[in-house]
Protein backbone atom coordinates (compact mmCIF):
# COMPACT_ATOMS: atom_id res chain seq x y z
CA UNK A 1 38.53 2.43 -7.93
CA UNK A 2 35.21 4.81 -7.82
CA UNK A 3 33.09 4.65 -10.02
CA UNK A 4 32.11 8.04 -11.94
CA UNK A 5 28.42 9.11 -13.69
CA UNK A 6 26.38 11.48 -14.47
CA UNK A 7 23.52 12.61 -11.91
CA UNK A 8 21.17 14.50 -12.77
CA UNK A 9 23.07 16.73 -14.50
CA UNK A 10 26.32 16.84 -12.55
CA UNK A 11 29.58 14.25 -11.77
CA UNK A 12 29.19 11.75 -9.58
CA UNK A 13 31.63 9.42 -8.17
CA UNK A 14 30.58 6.55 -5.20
CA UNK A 15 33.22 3.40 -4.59
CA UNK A 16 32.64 0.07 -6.20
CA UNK A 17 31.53 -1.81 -3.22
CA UNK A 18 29.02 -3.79 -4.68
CA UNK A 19 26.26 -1.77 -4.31
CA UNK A 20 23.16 -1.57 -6.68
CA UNK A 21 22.64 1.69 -7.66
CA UNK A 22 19.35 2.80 -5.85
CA UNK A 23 21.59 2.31 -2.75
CA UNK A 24 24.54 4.99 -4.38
CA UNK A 25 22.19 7.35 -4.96
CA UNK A 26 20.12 6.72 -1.52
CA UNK A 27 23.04 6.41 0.90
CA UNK A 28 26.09 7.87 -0.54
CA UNK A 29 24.88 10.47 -2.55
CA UNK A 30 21.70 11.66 -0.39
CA UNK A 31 19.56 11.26 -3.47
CA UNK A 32 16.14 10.23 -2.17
CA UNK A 33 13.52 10.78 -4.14
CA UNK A 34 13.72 6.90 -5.56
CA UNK A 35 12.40 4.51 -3.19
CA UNK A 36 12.81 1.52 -1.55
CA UNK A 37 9.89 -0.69 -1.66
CA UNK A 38 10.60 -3.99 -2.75
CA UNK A 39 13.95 -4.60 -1.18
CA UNK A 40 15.04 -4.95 -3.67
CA UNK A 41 12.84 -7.54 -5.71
CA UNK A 42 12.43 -4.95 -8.97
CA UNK A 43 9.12 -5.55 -8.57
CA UNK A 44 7.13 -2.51 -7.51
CA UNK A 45 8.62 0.19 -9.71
CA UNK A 46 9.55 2.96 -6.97
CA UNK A 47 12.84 3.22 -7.43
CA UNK A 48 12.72 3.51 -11.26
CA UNK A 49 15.07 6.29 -12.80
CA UNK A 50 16.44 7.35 -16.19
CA UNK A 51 19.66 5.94 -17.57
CA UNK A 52 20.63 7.65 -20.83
CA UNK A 53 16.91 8.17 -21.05
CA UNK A 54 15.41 4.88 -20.83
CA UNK A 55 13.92 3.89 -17.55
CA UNK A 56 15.61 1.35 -15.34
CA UNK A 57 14.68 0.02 -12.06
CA UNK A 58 17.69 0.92 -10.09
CA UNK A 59 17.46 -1.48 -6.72
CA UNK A 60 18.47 -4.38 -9.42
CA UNK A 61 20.61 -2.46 -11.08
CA UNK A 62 24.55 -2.71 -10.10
CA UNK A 63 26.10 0.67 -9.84
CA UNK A 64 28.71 -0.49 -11.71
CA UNK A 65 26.89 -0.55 -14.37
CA UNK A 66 26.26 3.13 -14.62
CA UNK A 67 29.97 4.04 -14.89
CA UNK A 68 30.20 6.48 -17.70
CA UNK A 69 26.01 7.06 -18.01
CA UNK A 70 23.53 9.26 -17.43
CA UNK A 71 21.46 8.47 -14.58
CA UNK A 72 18.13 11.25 -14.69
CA UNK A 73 16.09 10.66 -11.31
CA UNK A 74 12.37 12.80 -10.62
CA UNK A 75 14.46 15.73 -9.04
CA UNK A 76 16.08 16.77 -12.23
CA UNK A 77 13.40 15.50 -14.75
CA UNK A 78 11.38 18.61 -17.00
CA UNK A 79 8.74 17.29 -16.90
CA UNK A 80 8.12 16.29 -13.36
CA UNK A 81 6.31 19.67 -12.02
CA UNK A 82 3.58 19.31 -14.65
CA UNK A 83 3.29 15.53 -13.49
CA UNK A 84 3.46 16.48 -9.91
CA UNK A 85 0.31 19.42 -10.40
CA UNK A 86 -1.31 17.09 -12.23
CA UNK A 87 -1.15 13.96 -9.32
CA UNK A 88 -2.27 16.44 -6.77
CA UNK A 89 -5.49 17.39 -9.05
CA UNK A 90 -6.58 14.32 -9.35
CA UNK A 91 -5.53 12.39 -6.03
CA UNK A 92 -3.10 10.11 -7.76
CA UNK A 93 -0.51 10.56 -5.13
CA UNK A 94 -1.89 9.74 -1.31
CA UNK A 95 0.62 8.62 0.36
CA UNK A 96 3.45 9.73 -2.68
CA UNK A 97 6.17 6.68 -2.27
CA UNK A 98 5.22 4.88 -5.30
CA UNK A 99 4.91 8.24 -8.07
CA UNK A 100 8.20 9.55 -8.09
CA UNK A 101 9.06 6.27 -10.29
CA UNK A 102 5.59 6.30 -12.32
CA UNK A 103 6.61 9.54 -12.98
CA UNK A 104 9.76 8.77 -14.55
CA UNK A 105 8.19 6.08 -16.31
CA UNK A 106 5.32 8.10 -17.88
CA UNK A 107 7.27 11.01 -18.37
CA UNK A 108 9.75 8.83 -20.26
CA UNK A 109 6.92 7.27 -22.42
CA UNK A 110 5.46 10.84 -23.12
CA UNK A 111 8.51 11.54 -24.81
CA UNK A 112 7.83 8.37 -27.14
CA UNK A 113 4.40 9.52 -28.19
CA UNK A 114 1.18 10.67 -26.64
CA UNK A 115 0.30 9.02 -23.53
CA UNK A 116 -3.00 6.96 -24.54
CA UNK A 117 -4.70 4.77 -22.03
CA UNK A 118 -3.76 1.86 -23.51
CA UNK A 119 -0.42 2.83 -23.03
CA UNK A 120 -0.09 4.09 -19.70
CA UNK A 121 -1.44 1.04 -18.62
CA UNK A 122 1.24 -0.94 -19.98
CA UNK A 123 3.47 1.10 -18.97
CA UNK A 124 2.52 0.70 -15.22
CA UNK A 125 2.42 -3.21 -15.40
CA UNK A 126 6.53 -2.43 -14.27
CA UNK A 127 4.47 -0.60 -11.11
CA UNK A 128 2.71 -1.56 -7.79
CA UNK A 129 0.35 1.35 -5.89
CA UNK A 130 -1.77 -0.05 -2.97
CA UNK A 131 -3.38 3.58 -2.26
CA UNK A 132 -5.08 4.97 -5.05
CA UNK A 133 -6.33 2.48 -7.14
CA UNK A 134 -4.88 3.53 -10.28
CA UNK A 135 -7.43 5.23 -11.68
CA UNK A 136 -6.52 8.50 -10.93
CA UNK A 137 -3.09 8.07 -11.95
CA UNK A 138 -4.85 7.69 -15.31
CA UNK A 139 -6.38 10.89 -15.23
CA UNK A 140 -3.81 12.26 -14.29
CA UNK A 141 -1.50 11.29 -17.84
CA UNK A 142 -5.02 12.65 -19.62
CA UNK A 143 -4.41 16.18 -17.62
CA UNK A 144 -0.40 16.17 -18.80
CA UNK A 145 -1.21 14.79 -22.24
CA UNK A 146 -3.47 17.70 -22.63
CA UNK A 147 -1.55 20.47 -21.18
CA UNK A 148 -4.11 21.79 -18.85
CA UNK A 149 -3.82 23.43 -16.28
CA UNK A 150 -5.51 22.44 -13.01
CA UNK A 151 -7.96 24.50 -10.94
CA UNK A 152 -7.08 25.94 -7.44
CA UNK A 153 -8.11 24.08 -3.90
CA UNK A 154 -7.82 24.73 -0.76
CA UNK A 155 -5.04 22.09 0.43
CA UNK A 156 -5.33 22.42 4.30
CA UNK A 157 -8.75 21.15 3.56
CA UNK A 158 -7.67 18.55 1.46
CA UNK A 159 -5.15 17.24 4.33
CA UNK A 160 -7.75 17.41 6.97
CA UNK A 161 -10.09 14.97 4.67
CA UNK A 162 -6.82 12.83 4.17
CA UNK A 163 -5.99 12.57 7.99
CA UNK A 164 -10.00 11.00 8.55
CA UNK A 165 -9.56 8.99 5.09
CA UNK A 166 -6.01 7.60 6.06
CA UNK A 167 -6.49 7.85 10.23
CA UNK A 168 -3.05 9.23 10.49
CA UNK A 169 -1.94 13.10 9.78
CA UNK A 170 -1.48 13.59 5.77
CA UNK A 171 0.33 15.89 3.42
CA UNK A 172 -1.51 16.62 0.39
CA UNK A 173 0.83 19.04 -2.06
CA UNK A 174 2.41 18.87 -5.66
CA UNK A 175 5.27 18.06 -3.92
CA UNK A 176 3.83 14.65 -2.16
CA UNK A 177 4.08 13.22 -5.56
CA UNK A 178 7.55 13.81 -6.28
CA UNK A 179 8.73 11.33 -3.60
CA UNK A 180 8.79 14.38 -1.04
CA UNK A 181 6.46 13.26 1.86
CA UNK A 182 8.48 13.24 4.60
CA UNK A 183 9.21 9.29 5.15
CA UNK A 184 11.60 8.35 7.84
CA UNK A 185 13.54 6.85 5.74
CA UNK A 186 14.38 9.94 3.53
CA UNK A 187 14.55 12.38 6.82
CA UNK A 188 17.09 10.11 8.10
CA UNK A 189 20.90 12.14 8.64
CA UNK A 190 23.55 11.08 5.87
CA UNK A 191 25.67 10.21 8.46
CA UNK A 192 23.58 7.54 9.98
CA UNK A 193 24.68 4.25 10.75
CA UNK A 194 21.90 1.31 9.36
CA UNK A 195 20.65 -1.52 10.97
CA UNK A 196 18.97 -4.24 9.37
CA UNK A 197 17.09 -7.17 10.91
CA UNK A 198 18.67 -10.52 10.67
CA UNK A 199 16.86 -13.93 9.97
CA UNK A 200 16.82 -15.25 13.50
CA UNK A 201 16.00 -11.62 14.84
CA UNK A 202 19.55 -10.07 15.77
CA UNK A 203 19.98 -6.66 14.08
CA UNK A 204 23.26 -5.85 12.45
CA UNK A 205 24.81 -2.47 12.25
CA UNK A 206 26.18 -1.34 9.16
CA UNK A 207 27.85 2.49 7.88
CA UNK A 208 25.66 1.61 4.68
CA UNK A 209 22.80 -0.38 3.90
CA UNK A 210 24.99 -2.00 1.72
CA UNK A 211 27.80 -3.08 4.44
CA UNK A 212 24.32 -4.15 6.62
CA UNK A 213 22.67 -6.00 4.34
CA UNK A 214 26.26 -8.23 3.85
CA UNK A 215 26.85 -8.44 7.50
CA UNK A 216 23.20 -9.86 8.07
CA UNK A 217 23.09 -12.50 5.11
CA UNK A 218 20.26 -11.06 3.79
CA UNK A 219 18.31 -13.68 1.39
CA UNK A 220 16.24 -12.93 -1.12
CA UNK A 221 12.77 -13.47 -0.81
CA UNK A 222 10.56 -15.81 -3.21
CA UNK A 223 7.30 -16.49 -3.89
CA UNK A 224 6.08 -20.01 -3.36
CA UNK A 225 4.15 -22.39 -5.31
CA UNK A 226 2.25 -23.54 -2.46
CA UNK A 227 -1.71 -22.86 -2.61
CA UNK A 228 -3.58 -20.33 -0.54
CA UNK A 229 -5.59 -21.89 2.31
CA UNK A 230 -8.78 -21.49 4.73
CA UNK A 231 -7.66 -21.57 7.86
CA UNK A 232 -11.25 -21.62 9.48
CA UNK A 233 -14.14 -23.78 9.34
CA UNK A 234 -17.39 -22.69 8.53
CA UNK A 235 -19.37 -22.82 12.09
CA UNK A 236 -21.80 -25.60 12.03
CA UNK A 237 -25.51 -24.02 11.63
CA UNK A 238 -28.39 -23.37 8.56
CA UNK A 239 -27.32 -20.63 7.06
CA UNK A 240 -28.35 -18.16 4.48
CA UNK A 241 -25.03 -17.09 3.64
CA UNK A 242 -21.20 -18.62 4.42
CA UNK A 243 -18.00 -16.63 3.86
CA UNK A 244 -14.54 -18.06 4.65
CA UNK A 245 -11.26 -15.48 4.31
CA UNK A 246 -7.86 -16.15 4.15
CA UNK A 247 -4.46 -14.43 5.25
CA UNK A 248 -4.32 -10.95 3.73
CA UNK A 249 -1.21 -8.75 3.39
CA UNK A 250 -1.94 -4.54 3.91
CA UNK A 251 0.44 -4.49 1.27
CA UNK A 252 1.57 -0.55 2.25
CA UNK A 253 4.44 0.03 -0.23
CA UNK A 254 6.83 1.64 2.31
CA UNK A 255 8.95 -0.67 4.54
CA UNK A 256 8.84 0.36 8.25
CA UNK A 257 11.61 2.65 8.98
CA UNK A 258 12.66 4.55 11.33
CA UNK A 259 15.73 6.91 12.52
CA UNK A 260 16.80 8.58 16.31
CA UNK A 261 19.35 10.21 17.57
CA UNK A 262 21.58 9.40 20.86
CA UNK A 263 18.50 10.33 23.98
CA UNK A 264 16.27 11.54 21.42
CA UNK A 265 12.44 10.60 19.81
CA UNK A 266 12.42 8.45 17.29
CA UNK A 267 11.10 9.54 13.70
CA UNK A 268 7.43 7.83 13.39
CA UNK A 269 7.31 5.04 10.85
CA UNK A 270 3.78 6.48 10.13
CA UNK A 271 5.20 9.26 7.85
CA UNK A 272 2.75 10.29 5.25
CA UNK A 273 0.71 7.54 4.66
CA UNK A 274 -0.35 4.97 7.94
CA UNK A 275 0.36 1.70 6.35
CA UNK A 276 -3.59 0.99 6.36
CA UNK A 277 -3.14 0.34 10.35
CA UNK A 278 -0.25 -1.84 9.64
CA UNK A 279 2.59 -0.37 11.23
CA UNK A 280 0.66 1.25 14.61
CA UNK A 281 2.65 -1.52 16.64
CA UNK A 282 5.77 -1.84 14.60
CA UNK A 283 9.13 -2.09 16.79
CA UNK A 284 11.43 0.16 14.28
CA UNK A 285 10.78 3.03 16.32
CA UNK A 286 12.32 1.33 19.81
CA UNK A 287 14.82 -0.72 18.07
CA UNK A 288 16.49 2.93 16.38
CA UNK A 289 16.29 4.43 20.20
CA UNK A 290 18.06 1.60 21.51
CA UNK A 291 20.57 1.05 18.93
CA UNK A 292 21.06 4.85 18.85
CA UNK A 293 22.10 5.14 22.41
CA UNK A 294 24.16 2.12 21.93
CA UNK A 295 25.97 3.28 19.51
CA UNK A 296 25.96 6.83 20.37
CA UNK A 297 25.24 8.63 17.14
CA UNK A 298 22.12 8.66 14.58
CA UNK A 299 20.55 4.79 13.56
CA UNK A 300 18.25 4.40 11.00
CA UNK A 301 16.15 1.33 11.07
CA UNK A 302 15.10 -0.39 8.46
CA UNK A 303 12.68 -3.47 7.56
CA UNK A 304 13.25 -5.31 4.36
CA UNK A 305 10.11 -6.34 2.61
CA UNK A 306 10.65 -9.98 3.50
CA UNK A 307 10.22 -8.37 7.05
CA UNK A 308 7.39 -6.72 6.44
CA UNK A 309 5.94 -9.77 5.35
CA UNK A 310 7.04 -12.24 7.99
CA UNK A 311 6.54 -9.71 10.72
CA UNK A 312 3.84 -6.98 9.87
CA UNK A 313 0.45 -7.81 11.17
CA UNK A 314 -2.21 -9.36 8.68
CA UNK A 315 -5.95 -9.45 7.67
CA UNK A 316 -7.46 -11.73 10.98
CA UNK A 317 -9.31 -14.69 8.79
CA UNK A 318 -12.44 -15.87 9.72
CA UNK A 319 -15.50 -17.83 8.76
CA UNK A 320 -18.82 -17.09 9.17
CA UNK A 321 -22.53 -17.94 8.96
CA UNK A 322 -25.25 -16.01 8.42
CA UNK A 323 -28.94 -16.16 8.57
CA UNK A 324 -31.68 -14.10 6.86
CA UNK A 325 -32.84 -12.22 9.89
CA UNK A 326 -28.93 -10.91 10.26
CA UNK A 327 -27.95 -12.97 13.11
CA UNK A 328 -24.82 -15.77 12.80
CA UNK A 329 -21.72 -16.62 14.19
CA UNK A 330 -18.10 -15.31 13.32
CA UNK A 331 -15.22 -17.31 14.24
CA UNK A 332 -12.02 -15.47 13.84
CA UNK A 333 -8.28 -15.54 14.77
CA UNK A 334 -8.15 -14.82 17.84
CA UNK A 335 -6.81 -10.81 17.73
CA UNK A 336 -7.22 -8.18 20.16
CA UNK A 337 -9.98 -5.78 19.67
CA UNK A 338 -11.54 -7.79 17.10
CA UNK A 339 -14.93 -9.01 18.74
CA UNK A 340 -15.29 -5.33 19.90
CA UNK A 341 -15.27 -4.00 16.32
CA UNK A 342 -17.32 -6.00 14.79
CA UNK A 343 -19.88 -5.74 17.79
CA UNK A 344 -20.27 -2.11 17.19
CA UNK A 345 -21.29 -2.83 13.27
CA UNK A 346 -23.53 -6.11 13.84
CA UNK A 347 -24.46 -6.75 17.16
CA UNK A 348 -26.71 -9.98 15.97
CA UNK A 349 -23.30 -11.73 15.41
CA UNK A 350 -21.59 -14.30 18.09
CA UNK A 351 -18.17 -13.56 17.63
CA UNK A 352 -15.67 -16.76 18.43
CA UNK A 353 -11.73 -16.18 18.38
CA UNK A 354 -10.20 -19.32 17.93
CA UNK A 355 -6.64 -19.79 17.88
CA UNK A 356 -4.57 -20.97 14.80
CA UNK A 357 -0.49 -20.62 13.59
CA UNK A 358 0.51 -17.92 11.05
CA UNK A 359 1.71 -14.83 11.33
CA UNK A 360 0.85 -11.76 13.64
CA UNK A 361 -3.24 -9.85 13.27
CA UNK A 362 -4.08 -6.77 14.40
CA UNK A 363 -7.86 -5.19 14.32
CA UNK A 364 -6.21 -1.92 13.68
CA UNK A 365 -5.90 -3.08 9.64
CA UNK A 366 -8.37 -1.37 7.91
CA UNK A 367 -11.85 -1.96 8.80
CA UNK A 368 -10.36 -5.41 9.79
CA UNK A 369 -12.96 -7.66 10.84
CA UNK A 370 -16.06 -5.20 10.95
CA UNK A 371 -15.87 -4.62 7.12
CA UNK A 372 -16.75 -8.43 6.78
CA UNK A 373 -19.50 -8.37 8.57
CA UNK A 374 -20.69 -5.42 7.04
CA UNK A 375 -20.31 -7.06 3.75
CA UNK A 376 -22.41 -9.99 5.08
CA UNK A 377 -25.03 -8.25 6.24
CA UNK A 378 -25.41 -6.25 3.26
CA UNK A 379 -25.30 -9.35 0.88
CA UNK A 380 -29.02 -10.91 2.52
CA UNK A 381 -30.40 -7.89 0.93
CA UNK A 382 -31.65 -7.59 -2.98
CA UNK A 383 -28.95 -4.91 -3.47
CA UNK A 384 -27.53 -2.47 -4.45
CA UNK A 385 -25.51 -3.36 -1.44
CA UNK A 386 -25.45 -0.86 1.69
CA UNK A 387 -23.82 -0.20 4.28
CA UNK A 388 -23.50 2.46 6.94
CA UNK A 389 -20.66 2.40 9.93
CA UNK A 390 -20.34 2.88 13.09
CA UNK A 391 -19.45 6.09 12.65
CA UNK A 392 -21.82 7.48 10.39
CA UNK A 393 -20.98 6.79 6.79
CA UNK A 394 -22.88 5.86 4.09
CA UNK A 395 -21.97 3.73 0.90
CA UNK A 396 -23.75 1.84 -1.69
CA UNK A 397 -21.75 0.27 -4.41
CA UNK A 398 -22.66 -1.66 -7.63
CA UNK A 399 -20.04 -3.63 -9.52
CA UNK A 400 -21.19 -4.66 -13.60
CA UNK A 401 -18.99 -5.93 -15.71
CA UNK A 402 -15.57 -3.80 -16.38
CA UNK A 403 -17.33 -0.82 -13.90
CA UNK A 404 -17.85 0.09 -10.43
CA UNK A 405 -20.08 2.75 -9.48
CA UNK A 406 -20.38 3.92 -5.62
CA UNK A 407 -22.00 6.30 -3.79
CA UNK A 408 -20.81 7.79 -0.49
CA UNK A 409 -22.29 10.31 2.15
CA UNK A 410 -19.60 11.00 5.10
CA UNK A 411 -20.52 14.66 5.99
CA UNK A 412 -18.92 17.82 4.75
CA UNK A 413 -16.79 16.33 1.83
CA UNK A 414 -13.91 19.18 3.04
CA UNK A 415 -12.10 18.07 -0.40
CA UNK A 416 -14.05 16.03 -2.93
CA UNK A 417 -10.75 15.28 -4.95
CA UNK A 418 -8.78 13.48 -2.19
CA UNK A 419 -12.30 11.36 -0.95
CA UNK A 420 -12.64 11.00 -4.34
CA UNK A 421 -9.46 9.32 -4.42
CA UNK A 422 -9.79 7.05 -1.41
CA UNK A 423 -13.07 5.65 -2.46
CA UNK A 424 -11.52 5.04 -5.09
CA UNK A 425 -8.82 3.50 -3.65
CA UNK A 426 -10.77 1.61 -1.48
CA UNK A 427 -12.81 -0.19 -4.27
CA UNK A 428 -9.65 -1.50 -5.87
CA UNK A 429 -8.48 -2.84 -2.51
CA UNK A 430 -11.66 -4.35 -1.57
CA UNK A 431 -11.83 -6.22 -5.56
CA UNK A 432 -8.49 -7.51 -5.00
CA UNK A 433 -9.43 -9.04 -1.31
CA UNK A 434 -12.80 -10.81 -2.58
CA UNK A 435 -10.96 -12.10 -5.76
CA UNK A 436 -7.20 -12.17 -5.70
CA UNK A 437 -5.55 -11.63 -2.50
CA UNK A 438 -4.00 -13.88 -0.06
CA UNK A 439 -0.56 -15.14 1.29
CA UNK A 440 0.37 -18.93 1.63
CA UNK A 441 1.70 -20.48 4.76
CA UNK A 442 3.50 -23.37 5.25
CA UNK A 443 2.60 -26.17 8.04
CA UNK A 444 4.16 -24.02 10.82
CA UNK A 445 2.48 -21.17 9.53
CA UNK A 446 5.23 -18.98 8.51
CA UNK A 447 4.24 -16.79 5.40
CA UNK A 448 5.60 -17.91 2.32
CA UNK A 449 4.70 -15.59 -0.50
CA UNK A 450 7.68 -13.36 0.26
CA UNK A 451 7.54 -11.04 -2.58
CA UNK A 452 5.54 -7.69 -3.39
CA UNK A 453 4.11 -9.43 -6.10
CA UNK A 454 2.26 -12.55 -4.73
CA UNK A 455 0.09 -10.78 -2.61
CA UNK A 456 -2.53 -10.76 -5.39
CA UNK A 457 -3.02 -6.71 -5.48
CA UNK A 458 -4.87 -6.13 -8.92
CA UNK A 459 -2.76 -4.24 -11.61
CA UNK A 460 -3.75 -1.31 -13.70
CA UNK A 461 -4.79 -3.46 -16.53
CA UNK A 462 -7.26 -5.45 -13.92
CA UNK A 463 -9.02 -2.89 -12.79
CA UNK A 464 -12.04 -1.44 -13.82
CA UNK A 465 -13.32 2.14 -14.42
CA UNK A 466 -14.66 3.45 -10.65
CA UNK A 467 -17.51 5.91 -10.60
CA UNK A 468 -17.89 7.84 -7.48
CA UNK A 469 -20.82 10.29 -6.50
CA UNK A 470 -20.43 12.01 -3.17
CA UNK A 471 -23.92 12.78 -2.08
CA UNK A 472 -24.59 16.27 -0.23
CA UNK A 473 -23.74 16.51 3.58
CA UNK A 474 -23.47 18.93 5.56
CA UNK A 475 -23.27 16.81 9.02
CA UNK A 476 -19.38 16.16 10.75
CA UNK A 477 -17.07 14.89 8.21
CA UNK A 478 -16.89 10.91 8.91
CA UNK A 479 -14.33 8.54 7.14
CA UNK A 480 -16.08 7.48 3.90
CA UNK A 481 -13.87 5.00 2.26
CA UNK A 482 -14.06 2.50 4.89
CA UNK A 483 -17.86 2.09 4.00
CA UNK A 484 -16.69 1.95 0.66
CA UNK A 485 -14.89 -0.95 1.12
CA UNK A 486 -17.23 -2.68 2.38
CA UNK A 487 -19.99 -1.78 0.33
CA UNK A 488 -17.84 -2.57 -2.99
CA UNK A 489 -16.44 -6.20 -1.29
CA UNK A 490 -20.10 -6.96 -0.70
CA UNK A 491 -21.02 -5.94 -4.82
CA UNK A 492 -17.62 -7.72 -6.13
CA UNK A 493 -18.88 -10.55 -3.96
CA UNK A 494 -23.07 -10.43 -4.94
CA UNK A 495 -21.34 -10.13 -8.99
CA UNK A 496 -19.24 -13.39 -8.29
CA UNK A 497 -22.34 -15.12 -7.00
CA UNK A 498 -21.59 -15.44 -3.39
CA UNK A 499 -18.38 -17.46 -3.76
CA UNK A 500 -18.17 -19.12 0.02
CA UNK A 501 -14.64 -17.74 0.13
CA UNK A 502 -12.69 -14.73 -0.10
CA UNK A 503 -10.56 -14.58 -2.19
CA UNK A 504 -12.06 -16.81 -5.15
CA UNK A 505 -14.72 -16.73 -8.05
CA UNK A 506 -13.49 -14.38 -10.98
CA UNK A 507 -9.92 -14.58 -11.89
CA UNK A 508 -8.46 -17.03 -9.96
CA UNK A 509 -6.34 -16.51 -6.54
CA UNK A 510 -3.93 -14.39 -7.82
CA UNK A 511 -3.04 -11.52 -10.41
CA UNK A 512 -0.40 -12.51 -13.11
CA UNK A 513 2.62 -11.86 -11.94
């Protein structure tokens, strides 16, 4: 028997198959704006909707549940234009997969009273956003709260300083923050058959995710109790400063997906945001040609977030020893293209791969590998810690108390809102890897921190204010927040007092869950 609702204003009826009800509204009834991040843990907040006005995090909610109710999503919500200007003013949506639900949310609480700090960062506790940092998320509720109305910009601009902030082509628009970025995932035909990836590595071919998901015995993931781990010794030597790291998850909220039709491309699992370098090598795209000329008709291909985790390419540790005149050793998993990058940032380092079991590193992470040296270097200094990269930028960044302040010169800003927003970005990333972040293995060094959660990425109620001056430049515009992470992972660090291992010192080894 189907079971009937209300969508967003209309009748909607999908059949009682067991499916939860982000997947009705995904894959039956082409509703897209809610996302899939978590799959599905209810732990990152992107597929939150409305039902009968109270928000509800729909990937752990059983459609059948719905029958008879009013389920609101972004696309049909009043108040989401306002929200969506006011994200785009302040560079609270980069990528855009995790605001369509903190929209909801905040819009919902709005309605409840005004939309204090204190309150909006409750509220987001029920949230996870790796990009911006939260900060200007913040701003943004003070710009709705207020009714203003926000001041003209030249978006081309803005996307051009979002392709060198993100490395990857960017949309930056009103429309970003409603959920509409273009993710493969969302592009994919309604029509398309699913394939999801099995434990041992088969893929299984559904007509729904649903039907997939079945056919692959698909188990939840968990997160373990085990404890986080070095993997690295220290090199032997007299050294002014030490620094061990651990296994690091990017942490991009998207799953890879991808889609292709019978002899056709595939859609890039790049979409709007780049995954922080995490999904350059990912297989979805050649698994969705194959299985689309196998089957002879669209394929969309899709990576739960256990997959991501098991699978997706982590943070290379390392250990390291430095001495006052800047010259050391690095010993780090052995990666490819790691002892190139961090040769071009600190040439007085000896880098050694050595090999070790765990999961799969890639140098193309974020500033993997030549951010840590950076951050060494910078640390034999008095401070405020500097650093400048290899290709050009600038950053200096303080961290006191409950505030970070940085300052960044990367050429012609282009858009001082979106770097703005990276830097920002960038700081709460690089807090969270000196002081919270890290995935346990187990003795064969398969990850076992399997949720969205235990990755350690600080909440909104963790993370301090973030002051950011962008000094005057009128040289090539250079990425700027990659220096920024490194400048503010060598402050957090210096205000920990040099804790020999990242993560550690304040707060423990992980957020609260």
């Amino acid at each position: 028997m189907p079971i009937a609702f209300t969508l967003d204003g209309r009748t909607a009826e999908v059949p009682d198959d067991g499916a939860s009800l982000l997947e009705a509204l995904r894959d039956r009834l082409g509703v897209r704006s809610p996302k899939d991040g978590c799959s599905p843990q209810g732990q990152c907040g992107c597929c939150t909707v409305l039902v009968d006005g109270q928000p509800r995090v729909s990937c752990v909610t059983p459609v059948r549940r719905v029958a008879g109710r009013s389920v609101t999503t972004v696309d049909a919500l009043p108040e989401a234009e306002p929200w969506a200007q006011a994200l785009c003013a302040t560079g609270g949506s980069q990528c855009g997969f995790c605001t369509p639900g903190i929209v909801v949310r905040l819009a919902a609480l709005g309605r409840k009273g005004p939309l204090s700090p204190a309150a909006v960062d409750q509220a987001l506790l029920a949230h996870l956003c790796r990009c911006t940092g939260w900060q200007t998320i913040r701003e943004a509720a003070t710009l709705v709260a207020g009714g203003a109305t926000p001041a003209a910009r030249d978006l081309g601009a803005a996307e051009r300083r979002a392709a060198l902030e993100g490395r990857t082509p960017q949309r930056v628009a009103p429309a970003v923050a409603l959920g509409r970025g273009g993710f493969a995932d969302d592009t994919a035909p309604a029509d398309a058959l699913v394939a999801v990836r099995t434990a041992d590595g088969a893929w299984v071919v559904g007509a729904t995710l649903t039907e997939a998901r079945a056919r692959a015995g698909k188990v939840q993931g968990r997160r373990t109790s085990a404890a986080v781990e070095w993997p690295i010794a220290v090199p032997e030597g007299d050294w002014a400063r030490t620094l061990q790291t651990t296994w690091a998850e990017p942490a991009y909220l998207e799953p890879d997906a991808s889609w292709c039709e019978p002899g056709a491309e595939p859609a890039s699992p790049l979409a709007n945001g780049g995954a922080f370098g995490g999904k350059v090598a990912s297989e979805v795209a050649a698994v969705a040609r194959r299985l689309a000329d196998q089957h002879g008709r669209a394929v969309v291909v899709r990576y739960s977030r256990e997959d991501v985790v098991r699978l997706g390419p982590k943070r290379p540790p390392l250990a390291a020893g430095v001495r006052a005149d800047g010259t050391g050793v690095v010993r780090v998993r052995r990666t490819s293209g790691i002892v190139d990058a961090i040769a071009a940032v600190a040439p007085g380092l000896v880098v050694e791969e050595v090999d070790r079991p765990g999961p799969p590193t890639s140098a193309a992470l974020r500033g993997a590998g030549w951010v840590e040296a950076l951050a060494l270097l910078a640390s034999l200094a008095t401070g405020p810690d500097t650093v400048r990269t290899h290709e050009g930028a600038q950053a200096i960044a303080v961290v006191d108390g409950d505030s970070v302040h940085v300052r960044v010169r990367c050429g012609r800003p282009l858009d001082e809102v979106v770097l703005r927003s990276y830097c920002i970005g960038a700081a709460h990333q690089a807090l969270g890897w000196v002081r919270s972040e890290g995935i346990a293995l187990d003795d064969r060094g398969e990850p076992q921190d399997l949720t969205i959660r235990s990755f350690g990425v600080l909440r909104a109620l963790d993370t301090p204010s973030v002051t950011v001056e962008i000094e005057p430049d009128d040289g090539e515009p250079v990425n700027g927040s990659d220096a920024v992470l490194a400048a503010v992972a060598a402050a957090a660090w210096r205000a920990d007092g040099f804790s020999p291992r990242w993560p550690g010192a304040a707060g423990g080894l992980r957020s609260a869950p």
